[in-house]
N, C-alpha and C. Protein backbone atom coordinates (compact mmCIF):
# COMPACT_ATOMS: atom_id res chain seq x y z
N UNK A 1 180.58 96.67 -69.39
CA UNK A 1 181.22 95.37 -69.48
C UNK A 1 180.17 94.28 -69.42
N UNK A 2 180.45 93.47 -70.22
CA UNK A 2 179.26 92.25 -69.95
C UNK A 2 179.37 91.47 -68.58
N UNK A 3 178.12 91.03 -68.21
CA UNK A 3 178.34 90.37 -66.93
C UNK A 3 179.01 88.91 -66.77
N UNK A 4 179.38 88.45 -68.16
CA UNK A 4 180.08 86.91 -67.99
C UNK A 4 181.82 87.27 -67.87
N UNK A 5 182.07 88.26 -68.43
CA UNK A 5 183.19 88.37 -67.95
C UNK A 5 183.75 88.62 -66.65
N UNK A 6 182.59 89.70 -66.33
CA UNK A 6 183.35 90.34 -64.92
C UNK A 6 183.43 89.04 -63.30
N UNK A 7 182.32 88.27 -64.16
CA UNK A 7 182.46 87.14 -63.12
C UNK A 7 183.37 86.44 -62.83
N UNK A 8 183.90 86.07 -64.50
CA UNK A 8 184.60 85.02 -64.57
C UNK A 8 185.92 85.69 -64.18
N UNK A 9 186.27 86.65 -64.24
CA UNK A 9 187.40 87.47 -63.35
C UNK A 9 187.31 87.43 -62.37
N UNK A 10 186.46 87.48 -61.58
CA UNK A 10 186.20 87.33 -60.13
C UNK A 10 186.52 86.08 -59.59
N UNK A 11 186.62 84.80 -60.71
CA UNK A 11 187.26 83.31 -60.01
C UNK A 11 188.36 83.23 -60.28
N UNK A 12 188.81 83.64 -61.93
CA UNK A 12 189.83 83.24 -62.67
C UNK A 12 190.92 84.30 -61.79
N UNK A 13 190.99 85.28 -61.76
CA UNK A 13 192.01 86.24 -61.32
C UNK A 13 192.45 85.85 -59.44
N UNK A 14 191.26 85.25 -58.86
CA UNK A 14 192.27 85.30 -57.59
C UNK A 14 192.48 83.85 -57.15
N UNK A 15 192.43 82.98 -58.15
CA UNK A 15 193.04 81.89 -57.78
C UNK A 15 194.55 81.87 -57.89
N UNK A 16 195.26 82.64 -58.86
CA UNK A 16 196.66 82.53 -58.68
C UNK A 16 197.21 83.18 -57.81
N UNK A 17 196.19 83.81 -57.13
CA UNK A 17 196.81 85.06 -55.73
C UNK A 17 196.87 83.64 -54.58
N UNK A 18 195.73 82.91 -54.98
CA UNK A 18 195.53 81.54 -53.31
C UNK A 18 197.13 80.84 -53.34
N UNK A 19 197.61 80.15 -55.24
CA UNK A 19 198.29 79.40 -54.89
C UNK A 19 199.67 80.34 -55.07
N UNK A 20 199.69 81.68 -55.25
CA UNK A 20 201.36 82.22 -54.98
C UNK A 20 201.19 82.67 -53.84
N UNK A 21 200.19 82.57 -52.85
CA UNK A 21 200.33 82.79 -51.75
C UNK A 21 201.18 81.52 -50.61
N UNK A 22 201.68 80.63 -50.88
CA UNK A 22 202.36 79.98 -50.41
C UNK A 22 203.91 80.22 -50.35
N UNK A 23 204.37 80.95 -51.32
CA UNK A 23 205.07 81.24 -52.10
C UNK A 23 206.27 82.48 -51.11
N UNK A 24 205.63 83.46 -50.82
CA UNK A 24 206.60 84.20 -50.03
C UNK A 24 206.83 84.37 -48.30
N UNK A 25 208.05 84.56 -48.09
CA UNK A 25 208.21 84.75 -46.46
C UNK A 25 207.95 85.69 -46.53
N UNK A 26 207.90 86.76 -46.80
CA UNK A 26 207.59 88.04 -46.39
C UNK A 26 206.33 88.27 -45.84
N UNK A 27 206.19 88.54 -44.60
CA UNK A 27 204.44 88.66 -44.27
C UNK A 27 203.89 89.79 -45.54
N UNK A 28 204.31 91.36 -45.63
CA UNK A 28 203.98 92.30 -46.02
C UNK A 28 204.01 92.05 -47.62
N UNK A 29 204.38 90.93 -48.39
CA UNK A 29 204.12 90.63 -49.63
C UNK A 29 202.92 89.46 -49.97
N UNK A 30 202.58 88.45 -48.79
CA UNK A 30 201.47 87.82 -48.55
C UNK A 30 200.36 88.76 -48.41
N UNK A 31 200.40 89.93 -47.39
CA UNK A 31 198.94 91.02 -47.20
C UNK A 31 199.12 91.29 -48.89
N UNK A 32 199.81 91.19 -49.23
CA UNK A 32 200.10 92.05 -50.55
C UNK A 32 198.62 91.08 -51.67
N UNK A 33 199.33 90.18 -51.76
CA UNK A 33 199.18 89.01 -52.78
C UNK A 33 197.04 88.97 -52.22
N UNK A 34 197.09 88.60 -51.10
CA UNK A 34 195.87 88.61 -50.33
C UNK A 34 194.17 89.73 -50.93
N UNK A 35 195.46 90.75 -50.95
CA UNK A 35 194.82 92.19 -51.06
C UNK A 35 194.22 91.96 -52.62
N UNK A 36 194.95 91.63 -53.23
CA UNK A 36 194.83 91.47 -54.82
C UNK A 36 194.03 90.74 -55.03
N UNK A 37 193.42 89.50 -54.54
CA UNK A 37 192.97 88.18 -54.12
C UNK A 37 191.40 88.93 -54.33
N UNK A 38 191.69 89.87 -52.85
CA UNK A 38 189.93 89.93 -52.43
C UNK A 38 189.55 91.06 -53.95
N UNK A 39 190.23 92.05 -54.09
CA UNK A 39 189.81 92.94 -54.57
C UNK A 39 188.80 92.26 -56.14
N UNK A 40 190.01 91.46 -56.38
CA UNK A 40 189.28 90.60 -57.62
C UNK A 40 187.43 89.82 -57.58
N UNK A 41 188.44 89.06 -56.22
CA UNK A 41 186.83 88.61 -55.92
C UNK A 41 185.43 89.84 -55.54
N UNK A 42 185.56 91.04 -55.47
CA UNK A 42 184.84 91.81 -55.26
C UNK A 42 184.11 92.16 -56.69
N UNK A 43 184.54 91.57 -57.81
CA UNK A 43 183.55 91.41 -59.00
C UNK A 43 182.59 90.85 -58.88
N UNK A 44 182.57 89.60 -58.17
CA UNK A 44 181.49 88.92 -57.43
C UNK A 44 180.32 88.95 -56.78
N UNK A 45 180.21 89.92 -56.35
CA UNK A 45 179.28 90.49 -55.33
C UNK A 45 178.39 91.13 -56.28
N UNK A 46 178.28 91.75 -56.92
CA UNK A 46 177.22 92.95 -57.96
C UNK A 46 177.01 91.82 -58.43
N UNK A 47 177.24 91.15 -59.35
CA UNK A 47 176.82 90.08 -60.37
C UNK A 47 175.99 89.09 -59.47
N UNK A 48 176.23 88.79 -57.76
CA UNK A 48 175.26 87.60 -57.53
C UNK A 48 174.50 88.45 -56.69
N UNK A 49 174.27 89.45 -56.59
CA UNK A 49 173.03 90.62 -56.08
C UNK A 49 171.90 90.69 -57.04
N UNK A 50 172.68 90.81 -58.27
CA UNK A 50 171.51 91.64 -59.47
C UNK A 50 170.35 90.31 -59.94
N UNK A 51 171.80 89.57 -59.74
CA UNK A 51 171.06 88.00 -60.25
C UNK A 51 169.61 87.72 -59.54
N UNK A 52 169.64 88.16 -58.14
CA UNK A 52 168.62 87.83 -57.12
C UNK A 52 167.53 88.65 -57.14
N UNK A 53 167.42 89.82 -57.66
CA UNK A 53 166.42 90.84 -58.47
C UNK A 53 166.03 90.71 -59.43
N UNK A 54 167.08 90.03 -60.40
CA UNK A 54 166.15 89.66 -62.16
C UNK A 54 165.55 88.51 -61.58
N UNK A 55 165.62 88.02 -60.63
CA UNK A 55 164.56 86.40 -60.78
C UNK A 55 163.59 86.66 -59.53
N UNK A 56 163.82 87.27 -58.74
CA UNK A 56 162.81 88.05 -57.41
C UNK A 56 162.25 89.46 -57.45
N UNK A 57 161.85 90.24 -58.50
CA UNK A 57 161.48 91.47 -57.82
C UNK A 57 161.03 91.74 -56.97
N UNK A 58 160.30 91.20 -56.66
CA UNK A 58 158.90 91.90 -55.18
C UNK A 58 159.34 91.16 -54.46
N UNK A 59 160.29 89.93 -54.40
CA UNK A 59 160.52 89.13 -53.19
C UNK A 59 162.27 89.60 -53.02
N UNK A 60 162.68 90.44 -53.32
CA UNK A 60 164.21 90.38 -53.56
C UNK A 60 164.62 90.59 -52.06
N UNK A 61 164.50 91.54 -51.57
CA UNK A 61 165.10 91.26 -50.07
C UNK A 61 164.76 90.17 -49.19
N UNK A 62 163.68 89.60 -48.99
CA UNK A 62 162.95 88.27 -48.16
C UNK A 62 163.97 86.94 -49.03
N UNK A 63 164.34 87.29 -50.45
CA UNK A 63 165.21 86.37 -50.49
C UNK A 63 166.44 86.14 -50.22
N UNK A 64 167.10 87.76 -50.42
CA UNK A 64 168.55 87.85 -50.14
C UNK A 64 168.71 87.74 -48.09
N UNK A 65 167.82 87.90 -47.62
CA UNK A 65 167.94 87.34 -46.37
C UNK A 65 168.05 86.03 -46.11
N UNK A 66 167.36 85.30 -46.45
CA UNK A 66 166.97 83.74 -46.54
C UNK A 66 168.56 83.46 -46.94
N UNK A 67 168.98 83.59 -47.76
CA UNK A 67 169.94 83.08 -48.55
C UNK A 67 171.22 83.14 -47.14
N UNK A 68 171.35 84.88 -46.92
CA UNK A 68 172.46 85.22 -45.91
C UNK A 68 172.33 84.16 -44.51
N UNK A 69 170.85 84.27 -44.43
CA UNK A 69 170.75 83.59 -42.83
C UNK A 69 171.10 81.88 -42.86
N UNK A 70 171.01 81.53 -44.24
CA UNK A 70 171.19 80.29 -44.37
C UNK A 70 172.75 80.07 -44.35
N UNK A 71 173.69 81.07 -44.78
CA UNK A 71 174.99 81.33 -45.52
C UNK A 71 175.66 81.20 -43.59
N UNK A 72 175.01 81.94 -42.38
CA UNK A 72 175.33 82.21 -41.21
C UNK A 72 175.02 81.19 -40.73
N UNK A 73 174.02 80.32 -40.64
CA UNK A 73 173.52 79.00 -39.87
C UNK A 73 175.23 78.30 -40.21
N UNK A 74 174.66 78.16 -41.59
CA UNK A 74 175.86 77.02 -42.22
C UNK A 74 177.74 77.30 -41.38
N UNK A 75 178.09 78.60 -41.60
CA UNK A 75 179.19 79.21 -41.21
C UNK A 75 178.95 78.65 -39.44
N UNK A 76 177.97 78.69 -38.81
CA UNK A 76 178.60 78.49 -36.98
C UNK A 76 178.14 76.75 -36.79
N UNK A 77 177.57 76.29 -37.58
CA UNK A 77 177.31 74.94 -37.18
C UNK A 77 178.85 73.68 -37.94
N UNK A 78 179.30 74.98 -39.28
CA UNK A 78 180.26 73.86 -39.50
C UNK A 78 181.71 73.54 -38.65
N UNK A 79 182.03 74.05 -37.70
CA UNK A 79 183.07 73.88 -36.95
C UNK A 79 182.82 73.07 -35.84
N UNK A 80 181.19 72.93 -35.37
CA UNK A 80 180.88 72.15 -33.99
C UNK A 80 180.49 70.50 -35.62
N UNK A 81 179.93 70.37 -36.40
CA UNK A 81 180.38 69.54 -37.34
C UNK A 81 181.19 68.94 -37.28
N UNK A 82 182.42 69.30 -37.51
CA UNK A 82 183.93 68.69 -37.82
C UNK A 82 184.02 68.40 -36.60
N UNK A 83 184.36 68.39 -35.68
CA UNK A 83 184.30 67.79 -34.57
C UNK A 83 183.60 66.64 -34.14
N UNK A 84 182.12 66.87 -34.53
CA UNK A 84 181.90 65.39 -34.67
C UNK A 84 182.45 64.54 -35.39
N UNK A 85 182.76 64.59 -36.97
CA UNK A 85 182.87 64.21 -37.81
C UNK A 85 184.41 63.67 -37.53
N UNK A 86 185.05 64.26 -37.07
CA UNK A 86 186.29 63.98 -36.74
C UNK A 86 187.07 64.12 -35.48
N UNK A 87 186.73 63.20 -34.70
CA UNK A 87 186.69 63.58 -33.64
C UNK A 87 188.56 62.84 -33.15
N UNK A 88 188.84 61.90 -33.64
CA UNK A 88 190.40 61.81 -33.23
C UNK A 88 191.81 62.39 -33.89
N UNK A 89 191.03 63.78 -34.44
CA UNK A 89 191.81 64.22 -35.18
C UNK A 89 192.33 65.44 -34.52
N UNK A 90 193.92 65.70 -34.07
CA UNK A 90 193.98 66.85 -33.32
C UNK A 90 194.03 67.88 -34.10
N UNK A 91 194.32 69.04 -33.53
CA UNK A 91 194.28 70.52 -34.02
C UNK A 91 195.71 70.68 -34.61
């Protein structure tokens, strides 16, 4: 399969899982909808791996770290963030 497609499946296909996910009461048809969601987005992952080897060989892991540890900083600092940022805003 070419790699522009499988990507573009990977955005195009689970966005209609985000917005029919509003959509049912049923918890067990939401896991449902969810499930479908990630699986799609799991096209994703091979395509932005390989990407980081055709442009890094000899540096490919020292980069794909860099990238993750930056991806983890970002993930625990943005919740003490919003809080500043918004601070009279309740929960």
């Amino acid at each position: 399969m070419e790699s522009g497609f499988v990507d573009c499946a990977a955005f195009v296909f689970p966005a209609p899982c985000l917005v029919t996910l509003t959509l049912p009461e049923n918890r067990y048809v939401a896991v449902a909808i969810v499930t479908i969601g990630m699986t799609f987005m799991a096209f994703y992952y091979p395509g932005m791996r390989i990407n980081v080897f055709d442009i890094t060989k000899n540096y490919a892991g020292t980069v794909v770290a860099l990238v993750n540890g930056l991806g983890a900083v970002s993930g625990a600092i943005s919740p003490t963030l919003r809080g500043y940022l918004t601070p009279h805003v309740s929960n």
